[in-house]
N, C-alpha and C. Protein backbone atom coordinates (compact mmCIF):
# COMPACT_ATOMS: atom_id res chain seq x y z
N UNK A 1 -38.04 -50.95 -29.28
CA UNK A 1 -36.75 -50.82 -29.91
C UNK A 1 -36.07 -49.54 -29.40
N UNK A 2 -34.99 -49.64 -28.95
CA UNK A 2 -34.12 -48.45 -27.92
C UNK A 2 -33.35 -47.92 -29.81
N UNK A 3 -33.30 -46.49 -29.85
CA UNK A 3 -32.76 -45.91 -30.88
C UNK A 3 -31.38 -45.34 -30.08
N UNK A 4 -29.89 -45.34 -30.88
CA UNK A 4 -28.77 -45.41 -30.77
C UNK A 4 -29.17 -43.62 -30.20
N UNK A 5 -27.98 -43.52 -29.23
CA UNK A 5 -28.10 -42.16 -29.14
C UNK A 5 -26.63 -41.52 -29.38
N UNK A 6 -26.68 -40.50 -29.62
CA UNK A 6 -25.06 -39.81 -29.93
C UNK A 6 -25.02 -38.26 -29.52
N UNK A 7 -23.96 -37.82 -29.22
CA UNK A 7 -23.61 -36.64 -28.54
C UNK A 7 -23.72 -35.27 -30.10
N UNK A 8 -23.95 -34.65 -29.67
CA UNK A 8 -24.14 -33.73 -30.46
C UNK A 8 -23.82 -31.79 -30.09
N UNK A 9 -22.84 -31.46 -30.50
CA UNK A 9 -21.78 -30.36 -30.17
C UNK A 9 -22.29 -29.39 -30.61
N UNK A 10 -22.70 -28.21 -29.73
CA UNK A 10 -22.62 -26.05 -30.13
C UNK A 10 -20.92 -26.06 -29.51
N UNK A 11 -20.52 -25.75 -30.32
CA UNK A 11 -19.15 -24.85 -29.79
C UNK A 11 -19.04 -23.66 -30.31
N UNK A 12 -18.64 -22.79 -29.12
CA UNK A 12 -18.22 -21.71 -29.14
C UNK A 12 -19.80 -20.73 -28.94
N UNK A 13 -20.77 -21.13 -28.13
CA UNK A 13 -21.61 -20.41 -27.48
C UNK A 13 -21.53 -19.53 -26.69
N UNK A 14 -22.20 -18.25 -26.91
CA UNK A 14 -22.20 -17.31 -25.82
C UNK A 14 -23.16 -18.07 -24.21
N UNK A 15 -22.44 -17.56 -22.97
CA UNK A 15 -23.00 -17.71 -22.20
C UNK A 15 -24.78 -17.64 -21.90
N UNK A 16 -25.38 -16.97 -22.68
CA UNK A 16 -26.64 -16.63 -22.79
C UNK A 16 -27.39 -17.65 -24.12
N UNK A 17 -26.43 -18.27 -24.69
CA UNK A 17 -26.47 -19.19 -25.78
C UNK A 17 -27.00 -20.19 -24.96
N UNK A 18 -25.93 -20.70 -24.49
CA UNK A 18 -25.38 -21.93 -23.72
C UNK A 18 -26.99 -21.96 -22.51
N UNK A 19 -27.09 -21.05 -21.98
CA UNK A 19 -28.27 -21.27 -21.15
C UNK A 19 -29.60 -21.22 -21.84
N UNK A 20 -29.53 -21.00 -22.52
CA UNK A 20 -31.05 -21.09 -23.84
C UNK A 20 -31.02 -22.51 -24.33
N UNK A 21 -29.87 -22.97 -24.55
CA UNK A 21 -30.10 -24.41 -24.93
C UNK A 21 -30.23 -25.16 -24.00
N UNK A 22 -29.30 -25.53 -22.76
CA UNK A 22 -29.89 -26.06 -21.96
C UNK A 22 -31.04 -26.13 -21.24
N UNK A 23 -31.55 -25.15 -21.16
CA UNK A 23 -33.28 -24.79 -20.75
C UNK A 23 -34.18 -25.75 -21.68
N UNK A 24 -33.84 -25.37 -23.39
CA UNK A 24 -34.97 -25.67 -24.11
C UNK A 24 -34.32 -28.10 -23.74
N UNK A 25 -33.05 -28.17 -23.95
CA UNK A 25 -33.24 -29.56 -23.90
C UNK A 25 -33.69 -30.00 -22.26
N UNK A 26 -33.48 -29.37 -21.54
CA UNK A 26 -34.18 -29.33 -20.05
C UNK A 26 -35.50 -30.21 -20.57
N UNK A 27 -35.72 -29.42 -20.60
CA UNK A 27 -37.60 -29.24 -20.79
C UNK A 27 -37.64 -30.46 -21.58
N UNK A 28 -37.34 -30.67 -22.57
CA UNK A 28 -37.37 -31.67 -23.77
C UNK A 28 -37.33 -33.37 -22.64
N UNK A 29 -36.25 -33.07 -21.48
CA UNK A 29 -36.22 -34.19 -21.07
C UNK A 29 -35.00 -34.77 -21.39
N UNK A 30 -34.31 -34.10 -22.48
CA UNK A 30 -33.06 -34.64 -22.97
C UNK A 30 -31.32 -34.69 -22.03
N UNK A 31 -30.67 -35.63 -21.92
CA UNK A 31 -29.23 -35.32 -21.19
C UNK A 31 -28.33 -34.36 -22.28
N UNK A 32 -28.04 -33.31 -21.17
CA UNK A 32 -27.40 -32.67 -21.21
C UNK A 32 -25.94 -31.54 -21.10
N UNK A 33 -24.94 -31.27 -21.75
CA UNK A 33 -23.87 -30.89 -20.62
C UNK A 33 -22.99 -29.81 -21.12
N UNK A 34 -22.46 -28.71 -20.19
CA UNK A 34 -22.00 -27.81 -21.01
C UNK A 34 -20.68 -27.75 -20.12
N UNK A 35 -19.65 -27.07 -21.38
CA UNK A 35 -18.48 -27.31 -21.22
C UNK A 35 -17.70 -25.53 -21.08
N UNK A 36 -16.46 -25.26 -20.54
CA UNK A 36 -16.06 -23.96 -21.18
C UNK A 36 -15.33 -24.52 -21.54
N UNK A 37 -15.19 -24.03 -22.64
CA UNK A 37 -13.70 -23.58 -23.66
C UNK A 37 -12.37 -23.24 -23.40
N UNK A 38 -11.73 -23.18 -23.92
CA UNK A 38 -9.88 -23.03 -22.79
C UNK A 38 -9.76 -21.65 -23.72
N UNK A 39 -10.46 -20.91 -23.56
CA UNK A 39 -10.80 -19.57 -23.89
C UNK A 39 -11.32 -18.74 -23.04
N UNK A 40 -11.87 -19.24 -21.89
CA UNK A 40 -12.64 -18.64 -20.63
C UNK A 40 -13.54 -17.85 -21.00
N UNK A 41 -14.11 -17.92 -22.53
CA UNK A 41 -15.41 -16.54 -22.75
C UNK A 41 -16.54 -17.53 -22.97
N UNK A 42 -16.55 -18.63 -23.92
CA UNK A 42 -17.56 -19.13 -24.99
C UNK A 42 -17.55 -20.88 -23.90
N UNK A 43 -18.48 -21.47 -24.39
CA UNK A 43 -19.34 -22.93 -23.40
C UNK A 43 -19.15 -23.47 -25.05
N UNK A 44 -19.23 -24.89 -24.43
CA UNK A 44 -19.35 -25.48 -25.77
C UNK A 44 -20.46 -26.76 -24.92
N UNK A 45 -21.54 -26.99 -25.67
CA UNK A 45 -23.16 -27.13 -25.64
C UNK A 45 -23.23 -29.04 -26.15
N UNK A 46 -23.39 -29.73 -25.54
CA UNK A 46 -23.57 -31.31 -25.76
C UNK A 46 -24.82 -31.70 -25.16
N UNK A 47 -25.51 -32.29 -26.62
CA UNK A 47 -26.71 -33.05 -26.04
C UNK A 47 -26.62 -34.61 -26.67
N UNK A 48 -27.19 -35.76 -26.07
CA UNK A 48 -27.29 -36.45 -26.35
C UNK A 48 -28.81 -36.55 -27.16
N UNK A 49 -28.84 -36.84 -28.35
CA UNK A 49 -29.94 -37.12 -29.48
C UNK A 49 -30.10 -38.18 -30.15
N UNK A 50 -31.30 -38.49 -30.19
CA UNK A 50 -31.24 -39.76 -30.85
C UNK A 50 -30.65 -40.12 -32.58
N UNK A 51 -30.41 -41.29 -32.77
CA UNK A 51 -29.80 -41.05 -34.80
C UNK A 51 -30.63 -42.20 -35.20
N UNK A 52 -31.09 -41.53 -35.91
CA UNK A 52 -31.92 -42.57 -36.90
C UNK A 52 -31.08 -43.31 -37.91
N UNK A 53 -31.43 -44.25 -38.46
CA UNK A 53 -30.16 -44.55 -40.09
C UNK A 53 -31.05 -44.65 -40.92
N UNK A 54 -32.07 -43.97 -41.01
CA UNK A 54 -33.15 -43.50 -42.28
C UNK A 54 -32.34 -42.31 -42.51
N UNK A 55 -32.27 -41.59 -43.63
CA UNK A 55 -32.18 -40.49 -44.20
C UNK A 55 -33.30 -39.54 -43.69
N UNK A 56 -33.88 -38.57 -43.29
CA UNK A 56 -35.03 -37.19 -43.16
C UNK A 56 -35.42 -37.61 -44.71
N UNK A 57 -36.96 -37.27 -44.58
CA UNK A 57 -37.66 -37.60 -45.93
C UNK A 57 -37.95 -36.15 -46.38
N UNK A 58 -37.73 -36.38 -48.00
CA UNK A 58 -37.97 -34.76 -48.25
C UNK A 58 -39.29 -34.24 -48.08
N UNK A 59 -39.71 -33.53 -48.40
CA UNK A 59 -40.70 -32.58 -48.24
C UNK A 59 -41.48 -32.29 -49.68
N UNK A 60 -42.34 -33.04 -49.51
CA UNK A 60 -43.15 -33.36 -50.78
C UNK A 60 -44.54 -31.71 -50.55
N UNK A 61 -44.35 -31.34 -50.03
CA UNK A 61 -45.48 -30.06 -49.94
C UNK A 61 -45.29 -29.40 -50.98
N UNK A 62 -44.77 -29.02 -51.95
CA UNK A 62 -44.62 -28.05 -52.65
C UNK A 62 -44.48 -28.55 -54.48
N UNK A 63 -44.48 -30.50 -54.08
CA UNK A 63 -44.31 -31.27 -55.34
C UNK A 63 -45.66 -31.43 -55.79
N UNK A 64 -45.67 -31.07 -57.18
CA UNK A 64 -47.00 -31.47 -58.24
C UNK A 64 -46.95 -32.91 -58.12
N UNK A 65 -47.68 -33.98 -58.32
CA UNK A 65 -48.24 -34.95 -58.51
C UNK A 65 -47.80 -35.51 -60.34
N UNK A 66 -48.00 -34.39 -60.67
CA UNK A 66 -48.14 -34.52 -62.06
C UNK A 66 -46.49 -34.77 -62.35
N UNK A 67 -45.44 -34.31 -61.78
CA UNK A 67 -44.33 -34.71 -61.76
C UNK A 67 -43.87 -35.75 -61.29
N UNK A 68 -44.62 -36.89 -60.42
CA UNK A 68 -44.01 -37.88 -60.23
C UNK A 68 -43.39 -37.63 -59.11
């Protein structure tokens, strides 16, 4: 089953930003693409990620039992 993928935006990254993320989604394997800004200082940072249409499940580590 192929999961939907969608673009996902840093705007307004510092140059040293902008290359930290692309490195780490590098590595990850993930497509990637960075943009400048019509500001000529700050990149604005697009990765494509996958979307689930589950909700993130909470985090039961810290729940008593006894609460249900």
């Amino acid at each position: 089953m192929v999961m939907k993928e969608t673009w996902f935006n840093y705007p307004e990254c510092t140059t040293q930003q902008a290359d930290d993320l692309l490195a780490e989604y590098q590595r990850r394997g993930v497509k990637v693409e960075r943009s400048l800004n019509p500001d000529y200082i700050t990149w604005t940072v697009s990765a494509r990620l996958p979307e689930s249409s589950k909700p993130p499940r909470a985090n039961r580590q810290y729940q008593n039992r006894m609460w249900g």
